[in-house]
C-alpha atoms as a PDB file:
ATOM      1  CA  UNK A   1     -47.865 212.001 -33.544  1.00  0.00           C
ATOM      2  CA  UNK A   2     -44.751 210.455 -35.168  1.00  0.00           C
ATOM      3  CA  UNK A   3     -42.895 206.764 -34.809  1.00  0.00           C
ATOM      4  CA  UNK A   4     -40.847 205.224 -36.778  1.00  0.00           C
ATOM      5  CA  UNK A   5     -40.914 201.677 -39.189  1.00  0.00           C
ATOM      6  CA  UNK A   6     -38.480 199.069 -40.082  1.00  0.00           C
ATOM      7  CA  UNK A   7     -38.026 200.046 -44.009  1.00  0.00           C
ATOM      8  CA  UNK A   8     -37.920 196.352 -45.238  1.00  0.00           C
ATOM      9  CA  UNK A   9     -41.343 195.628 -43.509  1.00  0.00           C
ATOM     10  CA  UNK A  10     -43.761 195.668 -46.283  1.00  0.00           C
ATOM     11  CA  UNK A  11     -46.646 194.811 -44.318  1.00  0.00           C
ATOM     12  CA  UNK A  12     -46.090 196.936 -41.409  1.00  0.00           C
ATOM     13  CA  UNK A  13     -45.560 199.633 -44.133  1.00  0.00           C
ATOM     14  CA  UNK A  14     -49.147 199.564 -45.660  1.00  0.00           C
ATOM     15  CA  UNK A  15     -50.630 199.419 -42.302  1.00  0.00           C
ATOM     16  CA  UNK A  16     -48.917 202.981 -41.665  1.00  0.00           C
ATOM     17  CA  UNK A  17     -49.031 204.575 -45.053  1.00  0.00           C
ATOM     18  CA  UNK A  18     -52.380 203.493 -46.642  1.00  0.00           C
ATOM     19  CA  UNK A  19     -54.631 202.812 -43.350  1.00  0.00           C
ATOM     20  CA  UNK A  20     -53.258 205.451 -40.814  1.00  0.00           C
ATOM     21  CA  UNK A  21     -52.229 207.899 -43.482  1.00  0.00           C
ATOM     22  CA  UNK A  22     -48.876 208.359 -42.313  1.00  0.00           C
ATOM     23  CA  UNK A  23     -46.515 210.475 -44.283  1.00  0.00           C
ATOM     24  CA  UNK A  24     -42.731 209.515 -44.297  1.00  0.00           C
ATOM     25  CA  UNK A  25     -40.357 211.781 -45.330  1.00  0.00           C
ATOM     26  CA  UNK A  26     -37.180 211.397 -42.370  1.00  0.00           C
ATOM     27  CA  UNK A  27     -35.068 208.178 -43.368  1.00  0.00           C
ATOM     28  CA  UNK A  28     -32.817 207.582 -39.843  1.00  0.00           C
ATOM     29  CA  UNK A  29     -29.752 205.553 -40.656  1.00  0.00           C
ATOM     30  CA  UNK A  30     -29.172 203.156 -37.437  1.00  0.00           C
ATOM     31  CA  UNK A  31     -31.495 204.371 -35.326  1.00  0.00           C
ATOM     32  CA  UNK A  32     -31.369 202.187 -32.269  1.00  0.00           C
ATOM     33  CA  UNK A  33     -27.693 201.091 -32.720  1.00  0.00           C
ATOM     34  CA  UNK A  34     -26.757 197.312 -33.979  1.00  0.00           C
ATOM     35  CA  UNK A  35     -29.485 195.008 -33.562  1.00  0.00           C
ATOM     36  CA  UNK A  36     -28.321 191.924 -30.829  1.00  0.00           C
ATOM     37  CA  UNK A  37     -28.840 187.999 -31.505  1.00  0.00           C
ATOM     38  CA  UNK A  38     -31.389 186.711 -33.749  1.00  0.00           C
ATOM     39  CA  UNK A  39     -32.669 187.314 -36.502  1.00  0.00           C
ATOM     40  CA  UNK A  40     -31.547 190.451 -36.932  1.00  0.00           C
ATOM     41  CA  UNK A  41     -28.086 189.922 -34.941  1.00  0.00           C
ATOM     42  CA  UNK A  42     -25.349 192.635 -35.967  1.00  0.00           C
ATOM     43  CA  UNK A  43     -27.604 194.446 -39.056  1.00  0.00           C
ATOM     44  CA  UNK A  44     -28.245 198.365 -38.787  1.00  0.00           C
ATOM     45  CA  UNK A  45     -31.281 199.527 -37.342  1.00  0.00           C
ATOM     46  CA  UNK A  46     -32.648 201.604 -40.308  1.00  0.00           C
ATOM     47  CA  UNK A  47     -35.686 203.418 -39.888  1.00  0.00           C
ATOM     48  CA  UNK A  48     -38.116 205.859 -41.815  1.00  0.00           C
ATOM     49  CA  UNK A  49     -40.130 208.690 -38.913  1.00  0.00           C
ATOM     50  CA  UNK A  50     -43.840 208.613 -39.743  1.00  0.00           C
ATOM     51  CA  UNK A  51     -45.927 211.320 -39.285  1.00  0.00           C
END
């Protein structure tokens, strides 16, 4: 199984390294394309692929 993780989410980080023992080793630079409105309005959608 494999997904991927917002890099700058610390919490949601721990959750997949330490308690589902993910491994990450694929960083994908703007995965889904410029985020819209929000938030996150116009940033890069950076992502590490856990497996």
């Amino acid at each position: 199984m494999n997904w991927t993780k917002d890099p700058l989410q610390t919490r949601n980080a721990y959750l997949n390294l330490t308690k589902l023992h993910g491994v990450c080793d694929t960083y994908i630079e703007n995965c889904y394309g410029k985020m819209e409105g929000g938030l996150n309005g116009g940033l890069p959608s950076d992502r590490f692929q856990i497996d």
